[in-house]
C-alpha atoms as a PDB file:
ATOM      1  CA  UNK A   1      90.242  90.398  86.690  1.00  0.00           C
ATOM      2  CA  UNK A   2      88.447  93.961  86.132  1.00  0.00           C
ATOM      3  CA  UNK A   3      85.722  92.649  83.336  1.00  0.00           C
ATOM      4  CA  UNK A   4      82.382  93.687  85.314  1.00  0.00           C
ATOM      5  CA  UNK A   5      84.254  95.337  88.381  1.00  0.00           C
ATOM      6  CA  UNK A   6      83.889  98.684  89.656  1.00  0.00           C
ATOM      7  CA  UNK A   7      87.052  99.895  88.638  1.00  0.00           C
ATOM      8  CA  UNK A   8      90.546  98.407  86.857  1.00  0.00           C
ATOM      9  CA  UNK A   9      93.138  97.350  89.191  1.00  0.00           C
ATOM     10  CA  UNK A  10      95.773  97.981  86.510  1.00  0.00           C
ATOM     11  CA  UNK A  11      94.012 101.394  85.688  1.00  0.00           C
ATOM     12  CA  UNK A  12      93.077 102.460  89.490  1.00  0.00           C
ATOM     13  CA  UNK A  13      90.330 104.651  90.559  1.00  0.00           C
ATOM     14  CA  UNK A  14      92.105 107.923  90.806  1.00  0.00           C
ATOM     15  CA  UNK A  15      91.848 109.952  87.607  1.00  0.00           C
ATOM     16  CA  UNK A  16      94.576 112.214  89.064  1.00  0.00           C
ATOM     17  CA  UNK A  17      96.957 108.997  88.033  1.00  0.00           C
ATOM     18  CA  UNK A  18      95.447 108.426  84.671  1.00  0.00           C
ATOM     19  CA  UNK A  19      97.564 109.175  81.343  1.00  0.00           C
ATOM     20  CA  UNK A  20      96.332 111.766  79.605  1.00  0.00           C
ATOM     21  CA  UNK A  21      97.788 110.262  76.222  1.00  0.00           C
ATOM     22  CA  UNK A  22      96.635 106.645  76.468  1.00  0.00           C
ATOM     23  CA  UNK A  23      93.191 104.942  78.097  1.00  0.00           C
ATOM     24  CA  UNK A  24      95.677 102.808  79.584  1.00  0.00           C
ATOM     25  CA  UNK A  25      99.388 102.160  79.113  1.00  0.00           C
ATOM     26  CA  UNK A  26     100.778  98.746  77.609  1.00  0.00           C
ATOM     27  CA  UNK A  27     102.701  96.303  79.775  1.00  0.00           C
ATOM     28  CA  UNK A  28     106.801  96.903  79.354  1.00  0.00           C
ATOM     29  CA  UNK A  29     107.134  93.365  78.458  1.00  0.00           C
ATOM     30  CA  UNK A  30     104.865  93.835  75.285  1.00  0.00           C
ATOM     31  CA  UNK A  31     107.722  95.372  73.066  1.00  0.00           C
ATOM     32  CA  UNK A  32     109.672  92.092  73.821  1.00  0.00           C
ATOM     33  CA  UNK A  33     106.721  90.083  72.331  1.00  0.00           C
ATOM     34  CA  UNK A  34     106.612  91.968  69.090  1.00  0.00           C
ATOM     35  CA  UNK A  35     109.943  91.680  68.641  1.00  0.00           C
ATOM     36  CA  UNK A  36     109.973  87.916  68.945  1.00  0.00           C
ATOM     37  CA  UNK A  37     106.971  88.173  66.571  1.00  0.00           C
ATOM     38  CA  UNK A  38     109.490  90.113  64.255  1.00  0.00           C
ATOM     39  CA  UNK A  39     112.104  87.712  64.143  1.00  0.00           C
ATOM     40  CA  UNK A  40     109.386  84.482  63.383  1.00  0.00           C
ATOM     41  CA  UNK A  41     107.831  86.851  60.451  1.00  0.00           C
ATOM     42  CA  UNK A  42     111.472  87.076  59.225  1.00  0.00           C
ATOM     43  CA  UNK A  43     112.562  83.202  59.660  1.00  0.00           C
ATOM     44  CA  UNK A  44     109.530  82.742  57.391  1.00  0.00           C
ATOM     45  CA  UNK A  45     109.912  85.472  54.852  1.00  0.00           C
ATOM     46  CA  UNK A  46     113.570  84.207  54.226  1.00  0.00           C
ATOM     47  CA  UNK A  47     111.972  80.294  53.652  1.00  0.00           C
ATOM     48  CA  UNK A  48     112.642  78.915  57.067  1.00  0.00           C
ATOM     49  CA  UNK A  49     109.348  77.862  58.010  1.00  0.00           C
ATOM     50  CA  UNK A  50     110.542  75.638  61.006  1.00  0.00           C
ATOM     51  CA  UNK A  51     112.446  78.400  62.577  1.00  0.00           C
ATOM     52  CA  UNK A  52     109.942  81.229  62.666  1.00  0.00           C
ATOM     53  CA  UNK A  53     107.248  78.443  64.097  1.00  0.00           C
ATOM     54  CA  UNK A  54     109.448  77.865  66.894  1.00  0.00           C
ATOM     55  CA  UNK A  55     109.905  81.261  67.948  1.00  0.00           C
ATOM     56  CA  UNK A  56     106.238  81.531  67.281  1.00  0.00           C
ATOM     57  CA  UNK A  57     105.623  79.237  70.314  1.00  0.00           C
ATOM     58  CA  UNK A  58     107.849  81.075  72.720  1.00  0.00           C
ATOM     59  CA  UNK A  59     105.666  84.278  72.567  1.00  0.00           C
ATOM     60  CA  UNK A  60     103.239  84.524  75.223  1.00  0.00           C
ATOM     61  CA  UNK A  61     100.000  85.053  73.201  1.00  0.00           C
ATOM     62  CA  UNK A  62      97.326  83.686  76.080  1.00  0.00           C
ATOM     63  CA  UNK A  63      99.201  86.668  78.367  1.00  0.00           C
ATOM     64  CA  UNK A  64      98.785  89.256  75.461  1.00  0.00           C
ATOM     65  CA  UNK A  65      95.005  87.936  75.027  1.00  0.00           C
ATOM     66  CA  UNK A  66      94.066  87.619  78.742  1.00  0.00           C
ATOM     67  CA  UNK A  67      95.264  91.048  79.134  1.00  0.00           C
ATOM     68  CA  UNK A  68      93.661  92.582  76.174  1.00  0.00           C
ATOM     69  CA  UNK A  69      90.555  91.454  77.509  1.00  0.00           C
ATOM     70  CA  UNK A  70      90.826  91.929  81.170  1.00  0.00           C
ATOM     71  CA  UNK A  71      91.855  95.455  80.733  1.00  0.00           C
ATOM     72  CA  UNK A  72      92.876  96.684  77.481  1.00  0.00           C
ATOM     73  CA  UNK A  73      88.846  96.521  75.886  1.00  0.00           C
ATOM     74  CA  UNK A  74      87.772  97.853  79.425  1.00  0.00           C
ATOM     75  CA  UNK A  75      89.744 101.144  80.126  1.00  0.00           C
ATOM     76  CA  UNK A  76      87.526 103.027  78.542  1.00  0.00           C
ATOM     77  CA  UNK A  77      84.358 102.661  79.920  1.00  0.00           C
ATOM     78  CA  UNK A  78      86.299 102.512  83.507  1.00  0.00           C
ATOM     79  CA  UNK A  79      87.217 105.701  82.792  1.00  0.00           C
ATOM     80  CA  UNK A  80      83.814 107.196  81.067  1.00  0.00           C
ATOM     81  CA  UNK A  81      82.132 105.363  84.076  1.00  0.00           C
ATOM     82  CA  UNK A  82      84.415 107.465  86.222  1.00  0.00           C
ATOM     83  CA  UNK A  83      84.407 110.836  84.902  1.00  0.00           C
ATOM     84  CA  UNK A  84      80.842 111.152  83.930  1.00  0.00           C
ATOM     85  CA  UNK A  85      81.094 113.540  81.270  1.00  0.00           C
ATOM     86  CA  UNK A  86      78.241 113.050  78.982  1.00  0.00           C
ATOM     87  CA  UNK A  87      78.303 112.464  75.577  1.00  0.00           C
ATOM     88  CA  UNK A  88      77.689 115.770  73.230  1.00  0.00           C
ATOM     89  CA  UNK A  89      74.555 115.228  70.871  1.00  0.00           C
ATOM     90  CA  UNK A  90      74.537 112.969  67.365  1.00  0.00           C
ATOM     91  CA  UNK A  91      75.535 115.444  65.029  1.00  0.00           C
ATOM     92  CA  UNK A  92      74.739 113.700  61.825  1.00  0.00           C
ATOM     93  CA  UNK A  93      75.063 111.119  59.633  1.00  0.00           C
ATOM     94  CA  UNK A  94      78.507 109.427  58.221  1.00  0.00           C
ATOM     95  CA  UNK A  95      80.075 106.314  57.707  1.00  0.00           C
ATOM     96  CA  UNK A  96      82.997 104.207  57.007  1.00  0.00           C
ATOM     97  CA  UNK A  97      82.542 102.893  53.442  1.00  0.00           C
ATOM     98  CA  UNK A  98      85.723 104.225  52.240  1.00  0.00           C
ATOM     99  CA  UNK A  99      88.121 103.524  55.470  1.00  0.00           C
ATOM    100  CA  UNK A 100      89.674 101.070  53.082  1.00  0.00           C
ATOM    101  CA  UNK A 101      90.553 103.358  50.747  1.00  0.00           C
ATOM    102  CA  UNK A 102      92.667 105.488  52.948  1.00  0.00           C
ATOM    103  CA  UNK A 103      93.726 103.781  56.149  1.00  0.00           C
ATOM    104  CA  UNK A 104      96.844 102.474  54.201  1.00  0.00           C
ATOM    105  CA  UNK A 105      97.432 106.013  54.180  1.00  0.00           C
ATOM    106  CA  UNK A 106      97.001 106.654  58.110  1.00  0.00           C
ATOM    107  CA  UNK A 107      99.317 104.337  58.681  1.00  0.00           C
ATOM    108  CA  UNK A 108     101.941 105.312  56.844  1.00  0.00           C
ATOM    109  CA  UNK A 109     101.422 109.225  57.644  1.00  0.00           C
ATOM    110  CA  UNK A 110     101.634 107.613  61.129  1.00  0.00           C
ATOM    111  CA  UNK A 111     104.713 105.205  60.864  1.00  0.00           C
ATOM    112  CA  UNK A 112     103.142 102.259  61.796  1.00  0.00           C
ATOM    113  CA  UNK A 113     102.714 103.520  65.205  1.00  0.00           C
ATOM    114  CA  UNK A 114      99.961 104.051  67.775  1.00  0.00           C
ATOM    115  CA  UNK A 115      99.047 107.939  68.251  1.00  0.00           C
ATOM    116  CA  UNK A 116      97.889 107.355  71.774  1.00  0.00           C
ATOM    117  CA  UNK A 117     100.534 104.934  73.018  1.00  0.00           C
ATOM    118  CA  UNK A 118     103.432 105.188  70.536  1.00  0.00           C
ATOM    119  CA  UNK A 119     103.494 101.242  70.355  1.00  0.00           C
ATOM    120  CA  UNK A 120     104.444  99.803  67.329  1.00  0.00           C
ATOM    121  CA  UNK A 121     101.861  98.206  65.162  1.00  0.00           C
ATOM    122  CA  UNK A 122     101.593  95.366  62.101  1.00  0.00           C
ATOM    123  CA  UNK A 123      99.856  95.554  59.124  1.00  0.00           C
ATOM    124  CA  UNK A 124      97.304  93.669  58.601  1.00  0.00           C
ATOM    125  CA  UNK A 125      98.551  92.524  54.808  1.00  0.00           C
ATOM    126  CA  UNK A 126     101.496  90.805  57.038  1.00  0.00           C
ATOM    127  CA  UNK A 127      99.529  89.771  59.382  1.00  0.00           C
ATOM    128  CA  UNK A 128      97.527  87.806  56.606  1.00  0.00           C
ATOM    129  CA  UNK A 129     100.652  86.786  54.735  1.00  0.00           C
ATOM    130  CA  UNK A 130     101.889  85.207  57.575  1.00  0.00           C
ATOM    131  CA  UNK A 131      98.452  83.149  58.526  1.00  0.00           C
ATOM    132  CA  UNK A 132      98.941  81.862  54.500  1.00  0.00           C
ATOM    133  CA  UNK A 133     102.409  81.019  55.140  1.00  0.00           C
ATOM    134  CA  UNK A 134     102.703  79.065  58.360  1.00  0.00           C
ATOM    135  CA  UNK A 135      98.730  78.189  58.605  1.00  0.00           C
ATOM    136  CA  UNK A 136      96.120  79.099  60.864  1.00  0.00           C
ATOM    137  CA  UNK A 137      97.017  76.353  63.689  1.00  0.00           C
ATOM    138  CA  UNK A 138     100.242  77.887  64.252  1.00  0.00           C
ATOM    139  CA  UNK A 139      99.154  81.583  63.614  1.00  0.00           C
ATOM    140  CA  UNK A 140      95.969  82.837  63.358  1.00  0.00           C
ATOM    141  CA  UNK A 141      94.828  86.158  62.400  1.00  0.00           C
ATOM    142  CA  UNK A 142      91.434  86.079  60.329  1.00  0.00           C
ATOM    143  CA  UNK A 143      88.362  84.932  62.665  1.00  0.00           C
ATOM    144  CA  UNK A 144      87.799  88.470  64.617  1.00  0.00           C
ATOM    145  CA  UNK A 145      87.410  86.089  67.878  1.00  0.00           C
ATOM    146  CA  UNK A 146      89.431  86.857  70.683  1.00  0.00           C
ATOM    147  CA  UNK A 147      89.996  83.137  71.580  1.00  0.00           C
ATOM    148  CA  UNK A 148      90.951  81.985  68.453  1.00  0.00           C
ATOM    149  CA  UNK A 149      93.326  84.376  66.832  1.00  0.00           C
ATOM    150  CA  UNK A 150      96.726  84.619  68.140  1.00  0.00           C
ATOM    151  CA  UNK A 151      97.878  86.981  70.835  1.00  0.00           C
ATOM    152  CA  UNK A 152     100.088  89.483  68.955  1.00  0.00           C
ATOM    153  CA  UNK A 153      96.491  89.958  66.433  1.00  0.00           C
ATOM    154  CA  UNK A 154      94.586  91.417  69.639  1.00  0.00           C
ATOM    155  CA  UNK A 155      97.124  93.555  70.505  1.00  0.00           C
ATOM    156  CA  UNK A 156      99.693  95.082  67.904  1.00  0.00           C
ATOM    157  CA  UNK A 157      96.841  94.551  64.387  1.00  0.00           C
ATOM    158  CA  UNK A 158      96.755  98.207  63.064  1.00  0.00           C
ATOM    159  CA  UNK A 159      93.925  99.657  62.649  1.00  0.00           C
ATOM    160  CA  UNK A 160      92.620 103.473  61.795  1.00  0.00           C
ATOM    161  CA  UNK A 161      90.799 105.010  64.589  1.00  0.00           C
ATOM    162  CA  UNK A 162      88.359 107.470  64.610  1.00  0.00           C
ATOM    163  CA  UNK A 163      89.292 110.234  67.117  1.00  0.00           C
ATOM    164  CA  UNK A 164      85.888 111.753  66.171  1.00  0.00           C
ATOM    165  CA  UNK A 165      83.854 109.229  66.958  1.00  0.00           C
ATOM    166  CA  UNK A 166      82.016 107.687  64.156  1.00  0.00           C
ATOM    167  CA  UNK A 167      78.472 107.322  65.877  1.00  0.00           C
ATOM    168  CA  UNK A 168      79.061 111.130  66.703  1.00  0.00           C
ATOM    169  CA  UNK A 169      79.236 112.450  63.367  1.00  0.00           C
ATOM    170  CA  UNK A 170      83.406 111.878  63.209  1.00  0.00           C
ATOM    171  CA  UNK A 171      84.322 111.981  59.918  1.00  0.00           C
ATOM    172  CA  UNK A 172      86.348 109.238  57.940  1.00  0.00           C
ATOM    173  CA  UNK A 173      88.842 111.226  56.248  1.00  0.00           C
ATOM    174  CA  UNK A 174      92.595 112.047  56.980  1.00  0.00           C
ATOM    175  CA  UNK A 175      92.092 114.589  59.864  1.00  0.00           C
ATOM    176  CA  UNK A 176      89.680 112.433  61.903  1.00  0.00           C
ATOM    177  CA  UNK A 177      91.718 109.341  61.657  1.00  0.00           C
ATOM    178  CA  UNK A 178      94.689 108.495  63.805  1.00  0.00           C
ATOM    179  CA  UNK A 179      96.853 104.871  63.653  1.00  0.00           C
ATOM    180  CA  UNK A 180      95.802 102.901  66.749  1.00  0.00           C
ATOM    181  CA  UNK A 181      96.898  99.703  68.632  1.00  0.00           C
ATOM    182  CA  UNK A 182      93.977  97.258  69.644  1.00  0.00           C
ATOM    183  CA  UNK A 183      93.884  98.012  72.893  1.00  0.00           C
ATOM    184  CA  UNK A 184      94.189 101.798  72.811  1.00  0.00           C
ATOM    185  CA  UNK A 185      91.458 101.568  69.702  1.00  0.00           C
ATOM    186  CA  UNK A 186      89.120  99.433  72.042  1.00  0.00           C
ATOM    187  CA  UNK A 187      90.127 101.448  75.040  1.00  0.00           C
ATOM    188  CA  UNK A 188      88.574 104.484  73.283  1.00  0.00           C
ATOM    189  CA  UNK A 189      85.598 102.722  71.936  1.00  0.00           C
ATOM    190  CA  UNK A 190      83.106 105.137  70.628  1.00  0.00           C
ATOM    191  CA  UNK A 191      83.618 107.573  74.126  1.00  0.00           C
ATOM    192  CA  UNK A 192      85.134 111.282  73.272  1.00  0.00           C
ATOM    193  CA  UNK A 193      88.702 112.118  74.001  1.00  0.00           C
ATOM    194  CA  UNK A 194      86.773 114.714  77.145  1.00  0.00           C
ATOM    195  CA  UNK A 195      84.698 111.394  78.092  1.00  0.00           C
ATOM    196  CA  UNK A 196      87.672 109.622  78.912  1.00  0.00           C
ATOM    197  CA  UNK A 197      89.826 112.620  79.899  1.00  0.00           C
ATOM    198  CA  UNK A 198      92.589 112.134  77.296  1.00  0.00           C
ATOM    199  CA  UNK A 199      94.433 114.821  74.857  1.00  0.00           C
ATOM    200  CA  UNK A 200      94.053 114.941  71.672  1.00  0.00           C
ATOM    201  CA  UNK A 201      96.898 112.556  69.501  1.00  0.00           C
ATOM    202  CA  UNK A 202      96.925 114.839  66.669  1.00  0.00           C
ATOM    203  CA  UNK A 203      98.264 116.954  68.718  1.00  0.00           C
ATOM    204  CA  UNK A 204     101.534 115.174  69.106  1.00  0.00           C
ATOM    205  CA  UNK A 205     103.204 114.605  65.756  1.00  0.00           C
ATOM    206  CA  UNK A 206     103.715 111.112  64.766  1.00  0.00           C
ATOM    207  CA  UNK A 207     107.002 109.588  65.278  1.00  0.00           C
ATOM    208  CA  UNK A 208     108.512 107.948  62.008  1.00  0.00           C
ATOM    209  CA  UNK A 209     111.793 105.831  61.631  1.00  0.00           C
ATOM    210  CA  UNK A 210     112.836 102.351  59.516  1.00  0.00           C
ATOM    211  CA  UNK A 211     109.380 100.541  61.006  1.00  0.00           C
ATOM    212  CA  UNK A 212     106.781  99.963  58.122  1.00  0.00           C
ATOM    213  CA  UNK A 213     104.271  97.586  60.120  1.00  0.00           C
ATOM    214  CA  UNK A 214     106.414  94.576  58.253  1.00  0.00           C
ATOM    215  CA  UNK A 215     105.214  95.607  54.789  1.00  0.00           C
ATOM    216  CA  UNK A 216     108.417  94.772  53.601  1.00  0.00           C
ATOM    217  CA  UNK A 217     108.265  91.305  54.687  1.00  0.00           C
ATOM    218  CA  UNK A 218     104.781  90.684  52.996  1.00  0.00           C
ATOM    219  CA  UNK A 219     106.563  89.222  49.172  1.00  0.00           C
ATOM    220  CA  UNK A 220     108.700  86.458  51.496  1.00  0.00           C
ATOM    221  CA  UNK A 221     105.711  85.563  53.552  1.00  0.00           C
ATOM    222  CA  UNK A 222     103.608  85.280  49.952  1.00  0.00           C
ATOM    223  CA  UNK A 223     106.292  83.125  48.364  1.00  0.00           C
ATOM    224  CA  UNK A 224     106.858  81.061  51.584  1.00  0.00           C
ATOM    225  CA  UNK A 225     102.999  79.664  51.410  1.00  0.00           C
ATOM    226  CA  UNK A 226     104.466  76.902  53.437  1.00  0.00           C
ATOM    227  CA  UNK A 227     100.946  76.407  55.853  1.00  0.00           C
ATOM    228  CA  UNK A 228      98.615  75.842  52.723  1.00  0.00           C
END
């Protein structure tokens, strides 16, 4: 366990060995858990509730959340802690009332894929679709708790990241926002890319094939409301 150690054991203490794309690289067994996750969404979308519950069940969502919180949420200020570059002055005021609007957009500028990592991610409207069709004891997405929502939430949830960070002046527009997994968004937490001694994503174009995040699979799941 690395919460409140001097350094992560999965991360070392070395910044030689540190990626310079991701705070910290995802488990290879991951992918195998989203694409379990994939073939439950689909069982449901196509009406068989029973089916996609079972696989449901198989995935290992206490190892995604133990390790999301163990060491994905901490990389970041490991690495901050370790580098000690300071942070560069506030540089003004902003905000995030219109992420909203536009992180659809990120996304699918980004095909549904993590900048830093390249990890697949889901939307969150399928993510929700699915919590409506199966019910929140067999999936739960929707409390923002880390012990309550389901594994696969804490780690593949999309969500728009600010590679500027917002409580340094980064802007929430188009060319300060990047799609990010959970832990590579948490990772990063409101440190600069030179804090944590990673390149910068935009830098990489994003990689784009048939993966939409599941949007397709959102009008089964909402006519499947099987866990109401």
């Amino acid at each position: 366990m690395c919460r409140g150690k001097r350094f992560c054991v999965e991360l070392g203490s070395d910044p030689l060995r540190w990626s310079r794309t991701v705070p910290l690289p995802l488990p290879d067994w991951f992918d195998a858990q989203l694409d379990t996750f994939v073939e439950a969404a689909r069982y449901v979308a196509s009406g068989d509730r029973a089916s996609g519950v079972s696989v449901l069940q198989s995935i290992r969502s206490n190892d995604l959340r133990c390790w999301l919180c163990e060491h994905g949420q901490m990389s970041g200020i490991h690495r901050r802690r370790t580098l000690g570059v300071p942070a560069p002055p506030y540089s003004g005021d902003t905000d995030k009332n219109n992420l909203r609007a536009i992180e659809d957009r990120v996304f699918t500028r980004d095909g549904y894929r993590c900048r830093y990592c390249g990890t697949r991610v889901v939307a969150k409207s399928a993510l929700a679709a699915l919590e409506r069709a199966v019910g929140k004891p067999e999936f739960c997405c929707s409390t923002n708790i880390n012990a309550e929502d389901h594994g696969i939430v804490l780690v593949f949830k999309a969500v728009a990241d600010h590679v500027a960070p917002l409580k340094l002046g980064g802007r929430t527009d188009l060319d300060n926002l990047v799609t990010g997994c959970q832990p590579c968004n948490y990772g990063k937490y409101n440190f600069t890319l030179d804090q944590l001694g990673l390149d910068d994503p935009r830098e990489r174009p994003p990689v784009t094939d048939d993966w939409d995040g599941l949007t397709s699979l959102v009008p089964g799941l909402k006519a499947n409301p099987g866990g109401r």
